[in-house]
PDB file of N, CA and C in Angstrom:
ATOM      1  N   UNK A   1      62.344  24.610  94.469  1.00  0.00           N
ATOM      2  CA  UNK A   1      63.593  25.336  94.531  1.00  0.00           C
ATOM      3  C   UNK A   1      64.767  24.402  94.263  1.00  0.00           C
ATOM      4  N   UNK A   2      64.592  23.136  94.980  1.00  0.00           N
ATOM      5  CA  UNK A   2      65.960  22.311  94.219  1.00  0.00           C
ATOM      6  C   UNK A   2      66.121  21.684  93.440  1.00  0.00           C
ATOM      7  N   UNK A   3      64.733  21.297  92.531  1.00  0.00           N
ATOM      8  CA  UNK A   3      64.661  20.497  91.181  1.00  0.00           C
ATOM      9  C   UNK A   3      65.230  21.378  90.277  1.00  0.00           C
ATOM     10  N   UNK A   4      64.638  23.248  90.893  1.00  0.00           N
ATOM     11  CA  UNK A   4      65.649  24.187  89.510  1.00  0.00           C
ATOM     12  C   UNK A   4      66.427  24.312  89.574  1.00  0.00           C
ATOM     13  N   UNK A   5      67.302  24.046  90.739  1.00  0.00           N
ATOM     14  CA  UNK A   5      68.396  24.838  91.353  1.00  0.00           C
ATOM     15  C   UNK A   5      68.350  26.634  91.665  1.00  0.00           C
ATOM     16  N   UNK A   6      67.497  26.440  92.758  1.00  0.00           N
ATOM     17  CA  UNK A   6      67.624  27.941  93.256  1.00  0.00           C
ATOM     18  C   UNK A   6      66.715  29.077  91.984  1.00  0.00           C
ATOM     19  N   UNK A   7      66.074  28.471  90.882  1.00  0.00           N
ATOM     20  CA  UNK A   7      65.405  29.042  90.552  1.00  0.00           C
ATOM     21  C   UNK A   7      63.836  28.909  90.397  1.00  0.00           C
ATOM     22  N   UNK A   8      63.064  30.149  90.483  1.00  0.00           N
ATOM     23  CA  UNK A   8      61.600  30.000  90.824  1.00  0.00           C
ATOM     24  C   UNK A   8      61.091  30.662  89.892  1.00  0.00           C
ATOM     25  N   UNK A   9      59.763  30.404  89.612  1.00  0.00           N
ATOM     26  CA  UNK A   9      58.440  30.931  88.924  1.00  0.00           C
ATOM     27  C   UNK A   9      58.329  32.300  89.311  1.00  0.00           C
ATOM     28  N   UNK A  10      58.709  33.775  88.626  1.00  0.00           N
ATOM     29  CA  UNK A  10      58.837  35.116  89.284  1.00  0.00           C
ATOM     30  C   UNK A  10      56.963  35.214  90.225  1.00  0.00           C
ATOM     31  N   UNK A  11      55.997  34.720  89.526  1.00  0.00           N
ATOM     32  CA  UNK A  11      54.455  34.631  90.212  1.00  0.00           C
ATOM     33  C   UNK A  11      54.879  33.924  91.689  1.00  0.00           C
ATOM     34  N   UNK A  12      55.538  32.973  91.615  1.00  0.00           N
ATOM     35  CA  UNK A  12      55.654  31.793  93.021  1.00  0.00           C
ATOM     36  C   UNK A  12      56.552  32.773  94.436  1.00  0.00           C
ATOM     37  N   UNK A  13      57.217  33.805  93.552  1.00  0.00           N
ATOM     38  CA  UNK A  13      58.030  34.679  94.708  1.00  0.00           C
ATOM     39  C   UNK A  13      56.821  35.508  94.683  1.00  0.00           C
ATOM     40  N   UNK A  14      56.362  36.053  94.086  1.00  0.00           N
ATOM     41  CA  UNK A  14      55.339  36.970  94.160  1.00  0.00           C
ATOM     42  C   UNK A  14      54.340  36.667  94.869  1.00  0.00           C
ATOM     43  N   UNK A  15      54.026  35.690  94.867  1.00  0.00           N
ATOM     44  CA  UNK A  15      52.814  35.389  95.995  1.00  0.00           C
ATOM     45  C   UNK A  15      53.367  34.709  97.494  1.00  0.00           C
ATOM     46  N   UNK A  16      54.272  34.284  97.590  1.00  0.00           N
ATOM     47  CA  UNK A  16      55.481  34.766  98.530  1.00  0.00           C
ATOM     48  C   UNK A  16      55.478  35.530  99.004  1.00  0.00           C
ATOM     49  N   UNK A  17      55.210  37.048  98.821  1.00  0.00           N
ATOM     50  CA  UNK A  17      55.667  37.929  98.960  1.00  0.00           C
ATOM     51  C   UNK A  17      54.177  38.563  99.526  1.00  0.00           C
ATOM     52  N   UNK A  18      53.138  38.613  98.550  1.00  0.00           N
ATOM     53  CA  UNK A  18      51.987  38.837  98.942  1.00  0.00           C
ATOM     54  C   UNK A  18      51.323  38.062 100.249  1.00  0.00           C
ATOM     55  N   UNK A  19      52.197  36.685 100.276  1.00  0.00           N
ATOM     56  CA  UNK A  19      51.256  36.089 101.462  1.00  0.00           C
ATOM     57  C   UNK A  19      52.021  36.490 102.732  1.00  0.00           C
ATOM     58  N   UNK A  20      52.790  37.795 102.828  1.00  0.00           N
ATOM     59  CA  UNK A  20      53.295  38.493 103.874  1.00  0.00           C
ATOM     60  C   UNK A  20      54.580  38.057 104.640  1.00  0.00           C
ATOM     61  N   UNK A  21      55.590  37.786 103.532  1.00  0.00           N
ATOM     62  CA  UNK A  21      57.031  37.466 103.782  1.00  0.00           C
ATOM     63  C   UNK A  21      57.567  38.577 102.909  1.00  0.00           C
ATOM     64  N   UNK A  22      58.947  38.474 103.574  1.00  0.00           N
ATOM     65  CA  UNK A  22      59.950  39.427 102.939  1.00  0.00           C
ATOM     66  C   UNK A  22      61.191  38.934 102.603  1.00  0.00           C
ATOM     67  N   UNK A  23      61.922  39.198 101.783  1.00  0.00           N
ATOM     68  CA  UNK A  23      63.611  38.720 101.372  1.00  0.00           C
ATOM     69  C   UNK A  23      64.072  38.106 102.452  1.00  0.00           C
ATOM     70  N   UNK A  24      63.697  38.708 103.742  1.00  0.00           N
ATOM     71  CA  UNK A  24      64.803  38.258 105.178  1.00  0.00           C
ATOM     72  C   UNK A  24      64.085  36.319 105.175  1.00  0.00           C
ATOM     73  N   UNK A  25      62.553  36.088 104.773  1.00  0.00           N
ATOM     74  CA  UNK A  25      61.515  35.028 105.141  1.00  0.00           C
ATOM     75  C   UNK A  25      62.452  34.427 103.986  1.00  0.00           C
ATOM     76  N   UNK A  26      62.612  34.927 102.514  1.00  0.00           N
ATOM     77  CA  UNK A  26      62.835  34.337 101.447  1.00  0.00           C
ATOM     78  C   UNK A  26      64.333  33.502 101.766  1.00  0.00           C
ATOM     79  N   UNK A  27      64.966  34.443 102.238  1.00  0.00           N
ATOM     80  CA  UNK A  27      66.247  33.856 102.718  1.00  0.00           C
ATOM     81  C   UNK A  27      66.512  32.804 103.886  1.00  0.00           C
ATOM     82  N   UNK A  28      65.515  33.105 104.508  1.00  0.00           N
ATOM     83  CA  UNK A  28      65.066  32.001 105.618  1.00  0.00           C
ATOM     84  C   UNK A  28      64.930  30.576 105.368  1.00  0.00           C
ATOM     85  N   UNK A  29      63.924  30.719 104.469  1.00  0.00           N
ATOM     86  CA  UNK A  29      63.756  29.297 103.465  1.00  0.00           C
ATOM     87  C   UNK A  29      64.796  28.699 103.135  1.00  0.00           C
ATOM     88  N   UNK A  30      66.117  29.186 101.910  1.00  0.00           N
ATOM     89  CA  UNK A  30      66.497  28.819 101.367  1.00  0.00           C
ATOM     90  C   UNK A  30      68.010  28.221 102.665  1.00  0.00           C
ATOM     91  N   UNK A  31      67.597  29.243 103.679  1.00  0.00           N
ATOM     92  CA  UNK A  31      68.799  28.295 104.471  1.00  0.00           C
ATOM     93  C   UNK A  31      68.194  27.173 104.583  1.00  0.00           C
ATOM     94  N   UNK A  32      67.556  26.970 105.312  1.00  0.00           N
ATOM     95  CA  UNK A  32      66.428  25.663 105.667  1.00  0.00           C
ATOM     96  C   UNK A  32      66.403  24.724 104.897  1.00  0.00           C
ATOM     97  N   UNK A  33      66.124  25.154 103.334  1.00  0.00           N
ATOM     98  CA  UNK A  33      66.607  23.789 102.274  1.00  0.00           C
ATOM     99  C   UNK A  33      68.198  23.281 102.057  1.00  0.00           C
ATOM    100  N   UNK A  34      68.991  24.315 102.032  1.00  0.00           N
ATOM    101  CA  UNK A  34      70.299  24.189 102.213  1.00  0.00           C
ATOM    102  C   UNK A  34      70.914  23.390 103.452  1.00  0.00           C
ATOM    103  N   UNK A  35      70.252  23.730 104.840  1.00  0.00           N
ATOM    104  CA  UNK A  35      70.572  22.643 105.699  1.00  0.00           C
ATOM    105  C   UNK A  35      70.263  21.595 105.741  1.00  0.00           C
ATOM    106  N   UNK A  36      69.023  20.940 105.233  1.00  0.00           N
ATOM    107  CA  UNK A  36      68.400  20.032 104.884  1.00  0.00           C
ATOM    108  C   UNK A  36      69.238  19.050 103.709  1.00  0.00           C
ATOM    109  N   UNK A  37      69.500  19.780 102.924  1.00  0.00           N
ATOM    110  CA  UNK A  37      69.983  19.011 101.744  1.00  0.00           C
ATOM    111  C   UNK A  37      71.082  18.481 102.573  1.00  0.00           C
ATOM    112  N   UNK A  38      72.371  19.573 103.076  1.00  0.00           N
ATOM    113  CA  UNK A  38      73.535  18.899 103.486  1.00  0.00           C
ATOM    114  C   UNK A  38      73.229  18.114 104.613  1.00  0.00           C
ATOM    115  N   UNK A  39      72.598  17.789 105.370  1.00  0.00           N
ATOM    116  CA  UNK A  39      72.214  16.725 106.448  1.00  0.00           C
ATOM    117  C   UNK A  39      71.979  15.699 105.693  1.00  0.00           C
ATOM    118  N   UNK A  40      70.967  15.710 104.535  1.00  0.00           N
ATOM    119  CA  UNK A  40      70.818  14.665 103.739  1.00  0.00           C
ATOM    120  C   UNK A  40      71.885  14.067 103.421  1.00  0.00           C
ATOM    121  N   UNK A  41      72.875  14.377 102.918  1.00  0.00           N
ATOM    122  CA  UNK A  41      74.127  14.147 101.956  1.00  0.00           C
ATOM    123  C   UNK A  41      75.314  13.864 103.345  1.00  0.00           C
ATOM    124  N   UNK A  42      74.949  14.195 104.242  1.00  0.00           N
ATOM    125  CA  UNK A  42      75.862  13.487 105.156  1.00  0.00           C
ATOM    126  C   UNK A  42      75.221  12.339 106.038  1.00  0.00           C
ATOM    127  N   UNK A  43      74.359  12.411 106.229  1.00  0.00           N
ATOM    128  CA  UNK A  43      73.865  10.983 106.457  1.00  0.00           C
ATOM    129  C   UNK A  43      73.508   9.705 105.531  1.00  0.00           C
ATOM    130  N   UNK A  44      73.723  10.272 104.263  1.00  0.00           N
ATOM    131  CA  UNK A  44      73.925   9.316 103.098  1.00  0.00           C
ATOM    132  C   UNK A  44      74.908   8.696 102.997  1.00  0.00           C
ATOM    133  N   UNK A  45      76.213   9.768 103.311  1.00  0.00           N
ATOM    134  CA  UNK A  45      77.414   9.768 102.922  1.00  0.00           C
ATOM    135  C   UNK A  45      78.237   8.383 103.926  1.00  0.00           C
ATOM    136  N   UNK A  46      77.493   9.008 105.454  1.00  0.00           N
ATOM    137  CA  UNK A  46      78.306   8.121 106.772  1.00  0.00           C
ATOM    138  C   UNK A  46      77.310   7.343 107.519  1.00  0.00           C
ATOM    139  N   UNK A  47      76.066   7.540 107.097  1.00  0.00           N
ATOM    140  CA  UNK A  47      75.145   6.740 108.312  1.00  0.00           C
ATOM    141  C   UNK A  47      74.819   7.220 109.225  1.00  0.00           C
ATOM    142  N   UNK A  48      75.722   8.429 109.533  1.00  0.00           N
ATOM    143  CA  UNK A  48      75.555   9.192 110.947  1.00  0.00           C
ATOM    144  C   UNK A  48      74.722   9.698 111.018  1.00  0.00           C
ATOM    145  N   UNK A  49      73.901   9.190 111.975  1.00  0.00           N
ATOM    146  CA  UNK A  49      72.394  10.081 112.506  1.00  0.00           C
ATOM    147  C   UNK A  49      72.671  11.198 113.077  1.00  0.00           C
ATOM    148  N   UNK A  50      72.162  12.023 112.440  1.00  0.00           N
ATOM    149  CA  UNK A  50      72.451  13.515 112.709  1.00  0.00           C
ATOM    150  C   UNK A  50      71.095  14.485 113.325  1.00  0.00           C
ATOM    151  N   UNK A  51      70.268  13.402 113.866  1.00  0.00           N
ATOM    152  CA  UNK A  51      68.866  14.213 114.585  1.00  0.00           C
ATOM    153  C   UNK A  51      69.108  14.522 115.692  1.00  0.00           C
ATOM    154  N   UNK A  52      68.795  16.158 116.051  1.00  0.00           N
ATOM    155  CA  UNK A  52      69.274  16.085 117.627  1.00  0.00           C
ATOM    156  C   UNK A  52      68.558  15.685 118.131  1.00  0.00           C
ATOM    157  N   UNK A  53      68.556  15.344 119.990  1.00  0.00           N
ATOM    158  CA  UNK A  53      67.736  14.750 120.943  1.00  0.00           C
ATOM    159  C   UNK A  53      66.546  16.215 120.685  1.00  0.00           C
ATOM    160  N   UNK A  54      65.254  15.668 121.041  1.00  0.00           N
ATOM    161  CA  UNK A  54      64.109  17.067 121.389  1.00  0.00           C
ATOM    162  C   UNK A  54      64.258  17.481 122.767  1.00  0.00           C
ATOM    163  N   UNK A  55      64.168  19.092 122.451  1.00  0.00           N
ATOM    164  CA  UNK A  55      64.096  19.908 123.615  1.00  0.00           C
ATOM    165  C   UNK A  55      63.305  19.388 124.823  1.00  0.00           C
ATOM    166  N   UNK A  56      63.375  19.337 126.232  1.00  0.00           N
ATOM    167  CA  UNK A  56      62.222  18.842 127.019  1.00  0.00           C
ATOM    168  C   UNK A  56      60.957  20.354 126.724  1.00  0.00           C
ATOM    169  N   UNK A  57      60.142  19.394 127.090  1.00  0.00           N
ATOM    170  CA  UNK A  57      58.890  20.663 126.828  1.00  0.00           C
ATOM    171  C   UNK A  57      59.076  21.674 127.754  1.00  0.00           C
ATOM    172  N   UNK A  58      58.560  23.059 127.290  1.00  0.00           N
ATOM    173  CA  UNK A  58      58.327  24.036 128.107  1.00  0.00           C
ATOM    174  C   UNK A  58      57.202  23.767 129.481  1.00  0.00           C
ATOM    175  N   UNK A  59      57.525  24.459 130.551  1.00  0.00           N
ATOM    176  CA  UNK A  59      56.537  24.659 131.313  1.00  0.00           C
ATOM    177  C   UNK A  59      55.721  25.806 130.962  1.00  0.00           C
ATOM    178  N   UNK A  60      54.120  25.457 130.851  1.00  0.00           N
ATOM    179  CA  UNK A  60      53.540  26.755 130.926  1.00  0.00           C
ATOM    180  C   UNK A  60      53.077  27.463 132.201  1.00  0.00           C
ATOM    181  N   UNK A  61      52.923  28.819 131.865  1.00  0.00           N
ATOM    182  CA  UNK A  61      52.905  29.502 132.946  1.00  0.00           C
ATOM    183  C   UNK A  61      51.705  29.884 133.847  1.00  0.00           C
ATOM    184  N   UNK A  62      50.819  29.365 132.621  1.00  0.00           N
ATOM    185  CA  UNK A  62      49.261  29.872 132.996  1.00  0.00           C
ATOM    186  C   UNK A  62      48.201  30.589 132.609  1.00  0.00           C
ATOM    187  N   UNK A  63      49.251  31.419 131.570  1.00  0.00           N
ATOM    188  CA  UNK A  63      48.527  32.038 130.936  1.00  0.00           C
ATOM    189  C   UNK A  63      47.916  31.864 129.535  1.00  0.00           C
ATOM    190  N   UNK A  64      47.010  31.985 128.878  1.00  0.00           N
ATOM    191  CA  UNK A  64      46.711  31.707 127.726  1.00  0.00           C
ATOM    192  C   UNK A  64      46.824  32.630 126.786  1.00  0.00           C
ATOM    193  N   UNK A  65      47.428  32.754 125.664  1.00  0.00           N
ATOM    194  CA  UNK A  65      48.055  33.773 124.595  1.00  0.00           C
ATOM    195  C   UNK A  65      47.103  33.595 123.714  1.00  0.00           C
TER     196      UNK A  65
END
């Protein structure tokens, strides 16, 4: 997606699509690369580490899902 700039293989959305995503998943993605890129480009830009701290882990409850 960012070597074309935002453009794809119409088969590569298509099987996308078949492997049980929808426009809302498709759009999902492309935020995700979009945040990615600009994190990139600002930690290029200033050095500034921009990783947040990790969540502490959940407690589980007991049950198994």
């Amino acid at each position: 997606m960012a070597e074309n700039k935002g453009h794809a293989d119409p088969q590569l959305i298509e099987r996308f699509y078949a492997a049980g995503y929808n426009e809302g998943s498709l759009v999902d993605v492309v935020m995700a690369v979009g945040d990615k890129i600009i994190s990139n480009y600002i930690f290029a830009l200033t050095g500034i580490p921009i990783d947040y701290p990790l969540a502490p882990e959940l407690e589980r409850s007991g049950v198994e899902g």
